[in-house]
Protein backbone atom coordinates (compact mmCIF):
# COMPACT_ATOMS: atom_id res chain seq x y z
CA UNK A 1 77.27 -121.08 17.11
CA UNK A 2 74.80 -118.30 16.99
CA UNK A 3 75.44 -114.42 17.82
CA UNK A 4 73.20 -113.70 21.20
CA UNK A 5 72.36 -110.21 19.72
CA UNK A 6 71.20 -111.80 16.35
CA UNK A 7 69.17 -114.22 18.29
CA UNK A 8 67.50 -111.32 20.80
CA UNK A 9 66.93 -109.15 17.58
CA UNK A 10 65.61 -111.60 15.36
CA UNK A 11 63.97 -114.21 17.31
CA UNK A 12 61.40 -115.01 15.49
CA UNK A 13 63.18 -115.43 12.08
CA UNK A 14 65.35 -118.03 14.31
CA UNK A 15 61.95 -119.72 15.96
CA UNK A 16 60.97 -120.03 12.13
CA UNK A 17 64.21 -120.94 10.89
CA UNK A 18 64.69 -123.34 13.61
CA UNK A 19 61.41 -124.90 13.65
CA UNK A 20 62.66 -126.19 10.32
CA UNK A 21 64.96 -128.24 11.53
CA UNK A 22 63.41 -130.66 13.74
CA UNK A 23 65.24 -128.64 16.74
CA UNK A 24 63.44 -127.40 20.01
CA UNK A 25 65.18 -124.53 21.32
CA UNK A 26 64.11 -123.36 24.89
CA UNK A 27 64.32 -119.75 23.86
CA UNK A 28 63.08 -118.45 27.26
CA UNK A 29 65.74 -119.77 28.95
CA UNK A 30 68.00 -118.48 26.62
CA UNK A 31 67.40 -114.77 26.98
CA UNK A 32 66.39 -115.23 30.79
CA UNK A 33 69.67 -116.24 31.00
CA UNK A 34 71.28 -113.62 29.13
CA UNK A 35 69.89 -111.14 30.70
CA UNK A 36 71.28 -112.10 34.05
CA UNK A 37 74.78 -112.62 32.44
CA UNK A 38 74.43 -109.08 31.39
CA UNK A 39 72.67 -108.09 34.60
CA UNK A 40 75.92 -109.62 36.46
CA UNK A 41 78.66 -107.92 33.98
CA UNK A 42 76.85 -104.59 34.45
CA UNK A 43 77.24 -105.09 38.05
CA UNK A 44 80.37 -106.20 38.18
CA UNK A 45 81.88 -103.51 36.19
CA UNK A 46 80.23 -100.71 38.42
CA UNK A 47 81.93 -102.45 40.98
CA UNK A 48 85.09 -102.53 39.23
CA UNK A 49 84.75 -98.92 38.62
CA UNK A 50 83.97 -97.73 42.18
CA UNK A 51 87.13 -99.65 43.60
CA UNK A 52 89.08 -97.68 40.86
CA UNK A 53 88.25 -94.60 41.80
CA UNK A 54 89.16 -95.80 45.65
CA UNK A 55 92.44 -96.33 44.07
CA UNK A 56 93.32 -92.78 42.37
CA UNK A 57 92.09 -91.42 45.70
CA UNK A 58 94.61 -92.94 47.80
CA UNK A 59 92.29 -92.58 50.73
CA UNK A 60 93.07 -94.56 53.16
CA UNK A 61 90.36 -94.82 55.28
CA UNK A 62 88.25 -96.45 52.24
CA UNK A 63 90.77 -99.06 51.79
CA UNK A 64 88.65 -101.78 53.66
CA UNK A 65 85.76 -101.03 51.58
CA UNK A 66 88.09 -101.66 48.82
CA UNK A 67 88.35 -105.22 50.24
CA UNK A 68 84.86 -105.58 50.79
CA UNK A 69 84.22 -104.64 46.75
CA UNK A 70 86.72 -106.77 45.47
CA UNK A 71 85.27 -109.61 47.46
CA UNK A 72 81.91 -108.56 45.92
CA UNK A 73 83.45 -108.69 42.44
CA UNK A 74 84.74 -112.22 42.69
CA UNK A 75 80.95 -113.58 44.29
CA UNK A 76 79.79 -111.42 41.02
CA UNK A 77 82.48 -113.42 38.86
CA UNK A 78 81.79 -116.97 40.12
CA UNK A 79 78.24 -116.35 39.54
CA UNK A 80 78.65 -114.98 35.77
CA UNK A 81 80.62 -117.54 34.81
CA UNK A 82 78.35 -120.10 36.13
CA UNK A 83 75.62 -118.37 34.13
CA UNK A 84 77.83 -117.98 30.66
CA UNK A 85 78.32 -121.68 30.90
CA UNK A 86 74.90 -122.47 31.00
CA UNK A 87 74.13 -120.07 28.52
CA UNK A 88 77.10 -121.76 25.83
CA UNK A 89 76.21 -124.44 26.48
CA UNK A 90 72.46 -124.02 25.16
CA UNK A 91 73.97 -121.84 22.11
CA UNK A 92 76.07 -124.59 21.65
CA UNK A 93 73.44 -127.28 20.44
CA UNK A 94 71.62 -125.37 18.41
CA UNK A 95 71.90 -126.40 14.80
CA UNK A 96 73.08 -123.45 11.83
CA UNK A 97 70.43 -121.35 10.30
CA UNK A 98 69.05 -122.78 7.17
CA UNK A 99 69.31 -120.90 4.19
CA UNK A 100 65.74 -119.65 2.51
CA UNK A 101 66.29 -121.31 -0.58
CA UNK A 102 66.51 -124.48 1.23
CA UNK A 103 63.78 -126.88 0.66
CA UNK A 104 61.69 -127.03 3.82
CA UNK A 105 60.93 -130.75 4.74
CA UNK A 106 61.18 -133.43 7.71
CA UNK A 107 63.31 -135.58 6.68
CA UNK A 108 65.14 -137.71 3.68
CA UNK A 109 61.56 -137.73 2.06
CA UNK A 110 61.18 -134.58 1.32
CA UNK A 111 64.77 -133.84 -0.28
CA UNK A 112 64.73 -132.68 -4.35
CA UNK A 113 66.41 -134.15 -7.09
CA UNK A 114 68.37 -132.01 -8.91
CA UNK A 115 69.91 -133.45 -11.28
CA UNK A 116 70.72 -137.00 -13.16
CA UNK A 117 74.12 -137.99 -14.72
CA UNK A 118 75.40 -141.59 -16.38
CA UNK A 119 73.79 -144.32 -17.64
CA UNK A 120 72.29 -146.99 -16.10
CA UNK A 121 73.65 -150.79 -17.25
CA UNK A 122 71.01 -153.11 -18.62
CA UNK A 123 72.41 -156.12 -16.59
CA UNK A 124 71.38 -159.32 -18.49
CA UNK A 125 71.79 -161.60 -15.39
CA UNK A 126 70.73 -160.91 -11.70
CA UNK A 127 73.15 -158.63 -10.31
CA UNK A 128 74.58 -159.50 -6.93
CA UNK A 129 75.65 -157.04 -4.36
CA UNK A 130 79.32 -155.67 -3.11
CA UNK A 131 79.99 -158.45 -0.43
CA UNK A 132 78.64 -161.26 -2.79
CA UNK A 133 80.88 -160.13 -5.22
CA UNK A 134 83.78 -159.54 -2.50
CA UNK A 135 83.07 -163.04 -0.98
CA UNK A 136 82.94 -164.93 -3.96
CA UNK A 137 86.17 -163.23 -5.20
CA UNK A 138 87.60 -163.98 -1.52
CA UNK A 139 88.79 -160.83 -1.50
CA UNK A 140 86.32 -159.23 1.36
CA UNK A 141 86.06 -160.57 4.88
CA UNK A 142 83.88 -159.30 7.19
CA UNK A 143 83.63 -162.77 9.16
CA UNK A 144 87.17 -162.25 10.15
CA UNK A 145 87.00 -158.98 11.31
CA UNK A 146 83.93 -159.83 13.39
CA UNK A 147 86.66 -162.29 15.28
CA UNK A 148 89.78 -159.52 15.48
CA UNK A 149 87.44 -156.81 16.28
CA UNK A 150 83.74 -156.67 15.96
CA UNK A 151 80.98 -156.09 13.68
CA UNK A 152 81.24 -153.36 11.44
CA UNK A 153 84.93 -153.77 9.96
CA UNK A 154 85.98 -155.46 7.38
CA UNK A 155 89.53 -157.12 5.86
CA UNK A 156 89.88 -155.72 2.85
CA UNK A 157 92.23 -158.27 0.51
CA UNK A 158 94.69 -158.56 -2.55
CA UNK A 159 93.32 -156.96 -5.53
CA UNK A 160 90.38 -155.23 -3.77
CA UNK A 161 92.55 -153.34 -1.48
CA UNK A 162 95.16 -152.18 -4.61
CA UNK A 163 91.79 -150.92 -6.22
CA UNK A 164 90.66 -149.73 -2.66
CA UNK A 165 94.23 -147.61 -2.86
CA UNK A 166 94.05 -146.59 -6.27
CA UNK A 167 90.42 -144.87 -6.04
CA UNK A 168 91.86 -142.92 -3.00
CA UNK A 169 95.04 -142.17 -5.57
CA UNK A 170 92.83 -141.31 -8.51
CA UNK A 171 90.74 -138.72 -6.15
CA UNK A 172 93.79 -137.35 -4.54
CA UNK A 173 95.69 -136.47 -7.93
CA UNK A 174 92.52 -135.17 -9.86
CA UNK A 175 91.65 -132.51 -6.75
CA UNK A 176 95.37 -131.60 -6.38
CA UNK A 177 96.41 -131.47 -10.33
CA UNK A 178 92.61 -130.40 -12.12
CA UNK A 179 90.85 -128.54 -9.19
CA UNK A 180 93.70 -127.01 -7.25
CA UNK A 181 93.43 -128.34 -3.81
CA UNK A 182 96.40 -128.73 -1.06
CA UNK A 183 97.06 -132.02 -0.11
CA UNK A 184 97.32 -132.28 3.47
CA UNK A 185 97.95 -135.60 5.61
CA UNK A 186 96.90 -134.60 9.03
CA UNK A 187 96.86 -136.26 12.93
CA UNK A 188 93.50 -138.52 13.18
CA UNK A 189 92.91 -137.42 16.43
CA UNK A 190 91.52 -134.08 17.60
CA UNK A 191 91.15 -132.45 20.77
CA UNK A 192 87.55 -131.49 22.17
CA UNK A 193 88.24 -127.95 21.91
CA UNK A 194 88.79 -129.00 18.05
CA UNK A 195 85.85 -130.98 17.91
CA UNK A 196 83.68 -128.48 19.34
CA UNK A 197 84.76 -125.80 16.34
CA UNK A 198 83.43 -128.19 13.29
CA UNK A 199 79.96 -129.04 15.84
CA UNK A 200 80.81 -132.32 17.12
CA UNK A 201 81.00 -131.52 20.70
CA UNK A 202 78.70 -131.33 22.36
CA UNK A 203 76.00 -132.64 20.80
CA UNK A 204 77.29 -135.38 19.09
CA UNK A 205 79.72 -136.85 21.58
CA UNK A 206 77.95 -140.68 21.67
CA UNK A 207 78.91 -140.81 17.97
CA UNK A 208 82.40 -140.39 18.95
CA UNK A 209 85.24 -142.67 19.80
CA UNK A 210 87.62 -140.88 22.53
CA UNK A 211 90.80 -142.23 23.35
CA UNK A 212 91.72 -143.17 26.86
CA UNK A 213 94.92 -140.83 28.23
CA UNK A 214 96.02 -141.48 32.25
CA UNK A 215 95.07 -137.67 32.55
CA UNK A 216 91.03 -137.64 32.15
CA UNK A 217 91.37 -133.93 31.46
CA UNK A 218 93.46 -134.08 27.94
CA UNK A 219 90.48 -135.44 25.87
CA UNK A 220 91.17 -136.88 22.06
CA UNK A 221 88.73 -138.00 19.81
CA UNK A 222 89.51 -140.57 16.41
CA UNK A 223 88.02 -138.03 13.78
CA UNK A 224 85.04 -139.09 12.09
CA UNK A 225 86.12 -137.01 9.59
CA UNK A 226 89.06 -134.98 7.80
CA UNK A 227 86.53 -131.99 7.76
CA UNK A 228 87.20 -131.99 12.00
CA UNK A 229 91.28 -131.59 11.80
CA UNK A 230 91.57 -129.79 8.33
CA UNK A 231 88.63 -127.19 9.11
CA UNK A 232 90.05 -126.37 12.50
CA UNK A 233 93.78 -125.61 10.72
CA UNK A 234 92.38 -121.71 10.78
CA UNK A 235 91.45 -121.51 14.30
CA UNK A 236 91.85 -118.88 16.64
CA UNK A 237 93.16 -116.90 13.61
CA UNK A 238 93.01 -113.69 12.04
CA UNK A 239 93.76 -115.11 8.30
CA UNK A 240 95.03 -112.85 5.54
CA UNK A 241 92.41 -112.07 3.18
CA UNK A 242 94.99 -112.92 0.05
CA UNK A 243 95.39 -116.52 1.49
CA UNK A 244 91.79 -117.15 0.64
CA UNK A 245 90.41 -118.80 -0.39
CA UNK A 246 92.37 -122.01 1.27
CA UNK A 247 91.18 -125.40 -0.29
CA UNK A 248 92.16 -128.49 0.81
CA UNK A 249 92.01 -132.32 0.53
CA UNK A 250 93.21 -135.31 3.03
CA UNK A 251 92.39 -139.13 2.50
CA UNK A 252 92.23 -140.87 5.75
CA UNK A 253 90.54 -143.20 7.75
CA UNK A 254 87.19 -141.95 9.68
CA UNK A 255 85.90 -143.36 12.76
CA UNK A 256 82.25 -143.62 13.45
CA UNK A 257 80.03 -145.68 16.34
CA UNK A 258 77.36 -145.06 14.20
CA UNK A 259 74.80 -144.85 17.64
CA UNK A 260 71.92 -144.30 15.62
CA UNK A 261 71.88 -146.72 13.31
CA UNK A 262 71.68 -149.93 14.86
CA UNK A 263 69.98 -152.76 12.92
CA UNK A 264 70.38 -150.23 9.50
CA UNK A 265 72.81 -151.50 6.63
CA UNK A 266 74.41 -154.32 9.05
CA UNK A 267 75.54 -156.32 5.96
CA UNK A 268 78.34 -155.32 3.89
CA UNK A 269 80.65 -152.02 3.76
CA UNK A 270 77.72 -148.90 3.54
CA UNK A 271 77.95 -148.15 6.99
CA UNK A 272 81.25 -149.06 9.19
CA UNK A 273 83.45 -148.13 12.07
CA UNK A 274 86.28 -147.20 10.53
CA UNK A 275 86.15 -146.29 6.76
CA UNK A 276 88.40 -144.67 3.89
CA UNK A 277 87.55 -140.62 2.38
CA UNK A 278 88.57 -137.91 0.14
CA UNK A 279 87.44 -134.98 1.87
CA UNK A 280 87.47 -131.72 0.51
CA UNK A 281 87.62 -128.44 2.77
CA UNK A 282 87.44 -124.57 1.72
CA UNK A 283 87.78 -121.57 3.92
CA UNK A 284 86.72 -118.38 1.87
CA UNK A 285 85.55 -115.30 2.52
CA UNK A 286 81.89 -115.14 4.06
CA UNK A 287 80.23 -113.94 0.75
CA UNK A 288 81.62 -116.20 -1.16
CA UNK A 289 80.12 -119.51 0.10
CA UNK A 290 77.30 -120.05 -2.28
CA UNK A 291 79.44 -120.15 -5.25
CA UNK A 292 82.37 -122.35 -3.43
CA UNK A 293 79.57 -124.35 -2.79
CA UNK A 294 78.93 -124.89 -6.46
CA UNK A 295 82.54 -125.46 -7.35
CA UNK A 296 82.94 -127.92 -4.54
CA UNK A 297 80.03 -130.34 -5.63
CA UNK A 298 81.46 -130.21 -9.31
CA UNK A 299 84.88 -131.32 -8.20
CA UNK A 300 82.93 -134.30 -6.58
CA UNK A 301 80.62 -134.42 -9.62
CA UNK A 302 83.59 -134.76 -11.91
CA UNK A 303 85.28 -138.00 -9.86
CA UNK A 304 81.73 -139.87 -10.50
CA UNK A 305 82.01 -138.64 -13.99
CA UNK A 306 85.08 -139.72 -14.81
CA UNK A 307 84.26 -143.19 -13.18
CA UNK A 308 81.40 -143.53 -15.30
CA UNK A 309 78.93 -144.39 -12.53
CA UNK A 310 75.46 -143.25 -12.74
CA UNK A 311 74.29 -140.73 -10.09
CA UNK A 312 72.07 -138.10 -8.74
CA UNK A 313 72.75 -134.90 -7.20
CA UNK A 314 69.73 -133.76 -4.47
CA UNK A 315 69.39 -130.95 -2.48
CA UNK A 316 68.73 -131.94 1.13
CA UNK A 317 65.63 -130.73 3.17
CA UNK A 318 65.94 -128.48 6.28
CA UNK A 319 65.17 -131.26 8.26
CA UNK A 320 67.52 -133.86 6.59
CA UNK A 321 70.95 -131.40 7.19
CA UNK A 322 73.76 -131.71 9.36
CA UNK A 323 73.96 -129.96 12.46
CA UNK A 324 75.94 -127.17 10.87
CA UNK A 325 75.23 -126.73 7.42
CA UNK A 326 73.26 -123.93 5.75
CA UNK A 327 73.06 -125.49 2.42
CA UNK A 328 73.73 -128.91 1.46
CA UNK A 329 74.13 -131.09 -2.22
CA UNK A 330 74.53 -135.00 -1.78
CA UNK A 331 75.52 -137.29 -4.43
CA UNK A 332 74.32 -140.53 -4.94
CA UNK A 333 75.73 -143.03 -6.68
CA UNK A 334 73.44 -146.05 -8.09
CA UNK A 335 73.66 -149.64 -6.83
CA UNK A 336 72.11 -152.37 -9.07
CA UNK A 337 72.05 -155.00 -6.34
CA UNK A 338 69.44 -152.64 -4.39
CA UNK A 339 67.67 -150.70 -7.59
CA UNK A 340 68.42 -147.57 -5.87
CA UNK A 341 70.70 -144.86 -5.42
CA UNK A 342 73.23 -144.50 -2.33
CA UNK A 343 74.61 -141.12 -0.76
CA UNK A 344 78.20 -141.46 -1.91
CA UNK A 345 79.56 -137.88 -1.22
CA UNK A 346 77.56 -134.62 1.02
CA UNK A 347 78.71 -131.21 0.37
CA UNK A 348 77.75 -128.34 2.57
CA UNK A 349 78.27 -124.84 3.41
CA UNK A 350 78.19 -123.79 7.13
CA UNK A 351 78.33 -119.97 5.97
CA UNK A 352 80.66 -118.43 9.52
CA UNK A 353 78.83 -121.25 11.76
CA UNK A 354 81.78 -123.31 12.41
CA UNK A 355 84.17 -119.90 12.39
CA UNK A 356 82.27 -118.21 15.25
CA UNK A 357 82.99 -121.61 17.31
CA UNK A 358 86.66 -121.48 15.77
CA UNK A 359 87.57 -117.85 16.14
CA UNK A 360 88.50 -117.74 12.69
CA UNK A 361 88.63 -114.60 11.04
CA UNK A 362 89.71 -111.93 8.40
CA UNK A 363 89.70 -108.42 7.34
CA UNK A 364 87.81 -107.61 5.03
CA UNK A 365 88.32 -104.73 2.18
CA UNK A 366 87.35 -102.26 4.80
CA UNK A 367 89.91 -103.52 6.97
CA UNK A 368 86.90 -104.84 9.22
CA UNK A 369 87.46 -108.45 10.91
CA UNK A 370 84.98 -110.84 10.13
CA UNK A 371 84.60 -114.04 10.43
CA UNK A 372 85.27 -117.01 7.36
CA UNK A 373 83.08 -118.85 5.90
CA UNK A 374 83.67 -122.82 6.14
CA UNK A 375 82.58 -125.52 3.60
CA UNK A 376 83.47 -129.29 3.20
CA UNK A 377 82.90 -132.52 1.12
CA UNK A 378 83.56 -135.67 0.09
CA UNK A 379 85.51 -136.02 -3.24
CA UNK A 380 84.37 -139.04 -2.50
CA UNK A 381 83.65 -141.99 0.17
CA UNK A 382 86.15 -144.42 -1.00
CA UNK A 383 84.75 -147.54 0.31
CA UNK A 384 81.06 -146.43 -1.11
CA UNK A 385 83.02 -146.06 -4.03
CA UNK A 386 84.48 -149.32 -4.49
CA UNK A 387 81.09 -150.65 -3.45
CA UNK A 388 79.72 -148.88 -6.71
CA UNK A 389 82.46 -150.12 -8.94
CA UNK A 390 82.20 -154.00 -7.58
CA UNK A 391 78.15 -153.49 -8.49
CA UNK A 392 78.45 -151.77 -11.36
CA UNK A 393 81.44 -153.01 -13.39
CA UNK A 394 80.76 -156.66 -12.53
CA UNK A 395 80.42 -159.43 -15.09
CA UNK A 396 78.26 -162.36 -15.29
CA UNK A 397 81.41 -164.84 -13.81
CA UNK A 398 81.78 -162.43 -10.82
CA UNK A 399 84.49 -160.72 -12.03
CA UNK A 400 85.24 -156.89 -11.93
CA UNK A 401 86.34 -154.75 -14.96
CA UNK A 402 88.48 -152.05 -14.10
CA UNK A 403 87.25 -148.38 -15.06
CA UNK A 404 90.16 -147.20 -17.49
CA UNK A 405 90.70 -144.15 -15.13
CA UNK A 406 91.65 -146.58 -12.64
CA UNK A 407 94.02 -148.94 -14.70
CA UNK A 408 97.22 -146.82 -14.64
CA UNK A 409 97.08 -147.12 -10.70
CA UNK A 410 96.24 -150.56 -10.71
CA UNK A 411 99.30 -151.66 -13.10
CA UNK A 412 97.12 -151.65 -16.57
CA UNK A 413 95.17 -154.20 -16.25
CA UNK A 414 91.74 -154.99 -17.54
CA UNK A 415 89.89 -156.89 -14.95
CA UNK A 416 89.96 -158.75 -11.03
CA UNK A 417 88.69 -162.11 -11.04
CA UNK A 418 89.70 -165.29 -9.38
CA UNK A 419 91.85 -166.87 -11.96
């Protein structure tokens, strides 16, 4: 959420900055409004002032014009609020600033490679793709889960699901023991107030899946991501500065409708309801982003690495960004069955976006309070991950060899076939 004093001293850096990102911002409205909420305050506090001085004078003959001002101070109240609500609410759904050294574009097309990594397997037979492989090995049912709950879910089985588990385990250990991150296993639901901090709400409520509680007022959302409940751990805070920087990393389910993708990746496990991820949060100080930011995608970097998949790292377009982020890498891992490469992990810093919604703050050296600066990641999608292992470790028979990272969490052994 934007600073109404940045906006009405730099608008048109913003209407530049903003045009960027495939957002239309009624920026007449905006300040119209504002000035009337500060009209209102202004008024208000004269007001406020004039019945105070009624009060030291103790004169009692002005005592009924004291009533008359206070009931002019609550009309002036109801109105102002009425006014700041409108006006939040506009702030509210306006994306974060992009940084300059972002690449200016419309969309996926116009992202930039950065870099390359791993080698990419000569396959001397037609590869097939992860829910062949799945099917075949009867060890992926998505017809199933269409009948216990819908499209978009999938029964994950026997061997699959212990190498399912032990990608999640292999992530979690190498963040916590190599890249010193806090494991934390947090609730997977999160209030409105909490989804509003990390930019869900409001703009992005038909993405959501809220839970149904008899009192319509107490709102709770499934996250759609650990980011939501781990990022929102500093709200409302003034942190201490030698805490930071705070990294941490949760596995859990996320929970997506996926609204605007309908008819897009409807076979197989790239895009579901309810999937498995590593995600990776920091909360630094606000100058410090750009390097976290560095440090972040190399943790996620390192899992690919290690994995020996082949990937790419890009650096996404202003218009290709989520809603919050200033700067974001994405990692792509490469799928043989569609000769391409597949986001597998986003990393992104949202500079003090998400703080200024979260009230989280610090001091800083000068014993000033400002606010944090917030970044996340995936280290990585698990089921994308799995999907790239199936693909890329598969043999001619349809049967998977195990990347040796991997075989001390799935009990040493070499391969998962049928036999």
């Amino acid at each position: 959420m934007h600073n109404l004093k940045q906006i009405r001293e730099n608008l048109e850096y913003f209407k530049k900055s903003l045009s960027h990102r495939n957002s239309e911002v009624n920026y007449d409205q905006i300040l119209d409004l504002d000035k009337k909420n500060r009209q209102l305050i202004q008024e208000k506090e004269k007001f406020e002032r004039e019945k105070k001085n009624i009060s030291k004078s103790k004169d009692e003959s002005l005592f009924e014009k004291s009533k008359e001002i206070s009931k002019q101070i609550e009309n002036l109240s109801k109105k102002q609020k009425i006014i700041k609500n409108e006006l939040d609410n506009l702030l509210s759904s306006i994306p974060n600033l992009p940084l300059d050294e972002v690449p200016v574009g419309k969309d996926e097309n116009d992202n930039i490679e950065v870099t390359k990594s791993g080698e990419i397997k000569d396959f001397k037979f037609k590869p097939l793709s992860h829910y062949e492989l799945g099917e075949k090995l009867n060890m992926l049912d998505f017809d199933l889960a269409t009948k216990t709950t819908g499209s978009r879910f999938v029964f994950v089985k026997d061997k699959l699901a212990a190498l399912e588990r032990a990608i999640s385990n292999f992530m979690i250990d190498t963040h916590i023991q190599k890249n010193g991150y806090t494991e934390i296993s947090p609730p997977l639901m999160a209030t409105d107030e909490t989804m509003f901090g990390t930019g869900q709400l409001p703009k992005f409520e038909n993405d959501q899946f809220e839970i149904k509680f008899d009192d319509k007022n107490d709102r709770k959302f499934l996250i759609p991501t650990a980011e939501v409940i781990l990022t929102n751990m500093v709200k409302n805070q003034i942190i201490d500065k030698k805490k930071l920087p705070m990294r941490l990393v949760a596995s859990t389910p996320c929970f997506r409708k996926e609204a605007g993708s309908y008819g897009k990746d409807t076979k197989g496990m790239i895009r579901q309801h309810q999937f498995y991820k590593v995600e990776l949060v920091s909360i630094v100080e606000n100058n410090q982003c750009m390097q976290e930011l560095e440090r972040m995608t190399e943790c996620a970097t390192k899992i690919l690495d290690d994995l020996k998949l082949p990937y790419r790292k890009i650096i996404l377009c202003t218009g290709d960004m989520g809603f919050g982020a200033e700067k974001t890498y994405d990692l792509e891992v490469w799928l043989p069955s569609e000769n391409k490469y597949r986001e597998i992990s986003s990393c992104s810093s949202c500079g003090s976006f998400q703080a200024r919604r979260m009230k989280a703050r610090y001091k800083n050296n000068n014993n000033n309070i400002e606010f944090v600066g917030t970044l996340n990641g995936s280290g990585l999608a698990v089921g994308r991950t799995l999907i790239a292992i199936l693909e890329n470790y598969q043999l001619e028979d349809g049967s998977i060899t195990i990347p040796e990272v991997l075989k001390p969490y799935m009990g040493n052994i070499d391969k998962i076939s049928n036999n």
